[in-house]
Protein backbone atom coordinates (compact mmCIF):
# COMPACT_ATOMS: atom_id res chain seq x y z
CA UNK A 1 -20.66 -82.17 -8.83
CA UNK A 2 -22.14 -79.12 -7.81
CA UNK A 3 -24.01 -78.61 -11.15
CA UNK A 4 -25.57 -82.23 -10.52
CA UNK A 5 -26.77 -81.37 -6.76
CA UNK A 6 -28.11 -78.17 -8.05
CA UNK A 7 -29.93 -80.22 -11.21
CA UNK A 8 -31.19 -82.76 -8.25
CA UNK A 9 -32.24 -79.66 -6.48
CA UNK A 10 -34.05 -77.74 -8.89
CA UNK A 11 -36.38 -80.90 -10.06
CA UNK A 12 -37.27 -81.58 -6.99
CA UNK A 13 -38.34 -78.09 -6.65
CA UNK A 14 -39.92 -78.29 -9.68
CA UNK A 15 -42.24 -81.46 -9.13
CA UNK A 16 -43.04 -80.20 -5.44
CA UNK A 17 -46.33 -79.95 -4.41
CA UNK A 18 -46.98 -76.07 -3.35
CA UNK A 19 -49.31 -76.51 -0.14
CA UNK A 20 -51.52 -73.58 1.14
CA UNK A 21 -52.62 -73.97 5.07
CA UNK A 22 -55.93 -72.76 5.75
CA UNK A 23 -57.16 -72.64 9.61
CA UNK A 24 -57.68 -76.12 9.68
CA UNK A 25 -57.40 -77.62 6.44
CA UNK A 26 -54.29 -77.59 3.84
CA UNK A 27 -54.51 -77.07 -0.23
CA UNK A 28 -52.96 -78.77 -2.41
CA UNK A 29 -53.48 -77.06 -5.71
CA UNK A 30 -51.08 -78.88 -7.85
CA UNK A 31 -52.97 -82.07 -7.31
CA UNK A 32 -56.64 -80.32 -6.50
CA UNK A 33 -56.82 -81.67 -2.99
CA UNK A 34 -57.78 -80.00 0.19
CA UNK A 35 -56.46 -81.92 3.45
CA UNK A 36 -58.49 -82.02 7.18
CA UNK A 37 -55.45 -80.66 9.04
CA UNK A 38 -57.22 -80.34 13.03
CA UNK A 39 -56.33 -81.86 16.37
CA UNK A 40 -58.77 -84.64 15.38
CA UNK A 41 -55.70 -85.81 12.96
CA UNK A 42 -54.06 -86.27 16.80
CA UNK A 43 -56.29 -87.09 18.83
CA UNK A 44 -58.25 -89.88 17.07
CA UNK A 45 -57.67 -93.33 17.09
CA UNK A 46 -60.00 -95.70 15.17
CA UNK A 47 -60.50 -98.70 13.31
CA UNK A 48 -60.25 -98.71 9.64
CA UNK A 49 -64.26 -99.23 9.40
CA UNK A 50 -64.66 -96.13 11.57
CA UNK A 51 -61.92 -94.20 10.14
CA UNK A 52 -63.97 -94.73 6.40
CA UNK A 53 -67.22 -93.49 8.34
CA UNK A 54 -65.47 -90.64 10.59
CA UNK A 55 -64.38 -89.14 6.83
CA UNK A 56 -67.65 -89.45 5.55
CA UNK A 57 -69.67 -87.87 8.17
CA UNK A 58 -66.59 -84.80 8.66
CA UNK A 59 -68.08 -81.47 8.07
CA UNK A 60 -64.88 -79.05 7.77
CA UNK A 61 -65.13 -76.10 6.51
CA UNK A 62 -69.04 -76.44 5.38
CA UNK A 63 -67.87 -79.40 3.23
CA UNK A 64 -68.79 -82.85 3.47
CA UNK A 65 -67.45 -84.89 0.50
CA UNK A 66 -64.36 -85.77 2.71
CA UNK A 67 -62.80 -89.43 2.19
CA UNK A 68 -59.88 -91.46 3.74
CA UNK A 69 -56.92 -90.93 1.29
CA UNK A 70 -55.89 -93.27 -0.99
CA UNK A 71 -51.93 -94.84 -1.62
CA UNK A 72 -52.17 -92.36 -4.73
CA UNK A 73 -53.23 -89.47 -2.57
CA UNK A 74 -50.99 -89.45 0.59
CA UNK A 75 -47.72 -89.70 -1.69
CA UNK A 76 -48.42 -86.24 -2.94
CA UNK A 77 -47.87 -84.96 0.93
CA UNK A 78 -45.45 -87.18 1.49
CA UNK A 79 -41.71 -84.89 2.23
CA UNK A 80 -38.56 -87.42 2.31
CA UNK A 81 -36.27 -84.54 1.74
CA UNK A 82 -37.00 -83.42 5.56
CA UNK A 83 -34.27 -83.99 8.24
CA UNK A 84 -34.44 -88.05 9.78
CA UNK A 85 -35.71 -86.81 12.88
CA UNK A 86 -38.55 -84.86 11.57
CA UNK A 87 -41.94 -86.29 10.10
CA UNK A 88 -41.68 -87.48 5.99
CA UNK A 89 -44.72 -84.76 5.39
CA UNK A 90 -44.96 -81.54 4.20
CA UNK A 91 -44.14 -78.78 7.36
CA UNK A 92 -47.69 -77.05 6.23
CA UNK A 93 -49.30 -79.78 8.10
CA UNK A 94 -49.53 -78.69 11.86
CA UNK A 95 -51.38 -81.61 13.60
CA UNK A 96 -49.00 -84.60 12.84
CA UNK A 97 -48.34 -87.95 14.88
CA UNK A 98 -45.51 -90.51 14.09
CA UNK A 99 -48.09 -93.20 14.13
CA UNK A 100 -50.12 -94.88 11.52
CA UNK A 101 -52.49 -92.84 9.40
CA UNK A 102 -55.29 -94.99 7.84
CA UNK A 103 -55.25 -95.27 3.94
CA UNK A 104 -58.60 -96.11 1.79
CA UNK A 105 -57.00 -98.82 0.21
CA UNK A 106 -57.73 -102.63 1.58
CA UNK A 107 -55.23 -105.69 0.17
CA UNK A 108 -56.69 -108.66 -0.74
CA UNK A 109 -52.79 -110.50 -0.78
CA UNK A 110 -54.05 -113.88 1.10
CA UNK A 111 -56.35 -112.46 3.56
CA UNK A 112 -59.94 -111.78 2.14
CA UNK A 113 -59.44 -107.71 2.64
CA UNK A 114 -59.42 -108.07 6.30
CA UNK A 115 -56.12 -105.64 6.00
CA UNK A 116 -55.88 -102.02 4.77
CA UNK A 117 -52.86 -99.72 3.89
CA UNK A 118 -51.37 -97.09 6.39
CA UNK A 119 -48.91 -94.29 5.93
CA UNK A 120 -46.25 -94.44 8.99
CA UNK A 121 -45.50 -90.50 8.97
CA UNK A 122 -41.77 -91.45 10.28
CA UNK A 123 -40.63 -93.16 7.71
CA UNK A 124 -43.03 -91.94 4.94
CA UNK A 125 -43.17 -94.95 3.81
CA UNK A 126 -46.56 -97.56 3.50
CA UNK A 127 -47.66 -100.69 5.07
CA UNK A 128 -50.79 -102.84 5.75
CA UNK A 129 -52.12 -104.07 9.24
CA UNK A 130 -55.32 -105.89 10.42
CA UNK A 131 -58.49 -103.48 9.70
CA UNK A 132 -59.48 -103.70 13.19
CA UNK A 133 -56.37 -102.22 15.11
CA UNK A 134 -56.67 -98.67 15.75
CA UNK A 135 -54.58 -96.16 13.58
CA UNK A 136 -54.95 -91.78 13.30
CA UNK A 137 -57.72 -90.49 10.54
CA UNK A 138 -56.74 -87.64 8.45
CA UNK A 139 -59.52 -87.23 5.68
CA UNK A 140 -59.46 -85.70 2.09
CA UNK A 141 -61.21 -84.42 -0.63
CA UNK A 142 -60.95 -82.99 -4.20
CA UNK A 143 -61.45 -79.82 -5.34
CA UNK A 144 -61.83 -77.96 -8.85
């Protein structure tokens, strides 16, 4: 049994994402992405139309190809491991609510895309809500 947990253990190490934290940004060089990571990420609650423009107008770092995550994209961050009462993403992350992070992705199930994905950061897991309720921004971009 203790062979299996330390198997378990050791691929989960091994498919980890190693994450660097910058001053106010966080690298993911596994999956080439560099995260916003400032007290906008708490402070800012917006509608998914203004989350897609806050992203695109974000200068960080004297960058400015930032974009609202995808489902894809905010998996990689994504830490179920962590204890129940602590946030399901990575501890490099500093600024981090409970509440709904906006995802790029609309759904067009039944309702003309007039709902887009979230994260909820305390379960890790994703959901969908109306596009015009307010939710936290945390941008992205790729890197080489």
């Amino acid at each position: 049994m203790r062979i299996f947990i330390l198997l378990c253990l050791c691929t989960i190490m091994l498919f980890a994402s190693k994450l660097t934290k910058g001053t106010n940004y966080v690298v993911d060089d596994k999956n080439k992405l560099m995260w916003q990571d400032t007290k906008d990420n708490i402070k800012v609650l917006i509608t998914h139309n203004d989350a897609i423009e806050y992203c695109k107008n974000l200068r960080l770092n004297s960058f400015s190809d930032w974009q609202l995550p995808t489902r894809e994209q905010i998996k990689t961050i994504i830490d179920k491991t962590r204890v129940r009462d602590q946030l399901m993403i990575n501890k490099a992350f500093r600024y981090v609510r409970r509440d709904g992070y906006w995802l790029q992705d609309r759904t067009w199930i039944r309702n003309f895309g007039k709902y887009a994905y979230f994260v909820y950061l305390k379960s890790g897991s994703i959901y969908y809500q109306n596009r015009s309720y307010k939710k936290h921004v945390r941008c992205v971009r790729k890197i080489q």
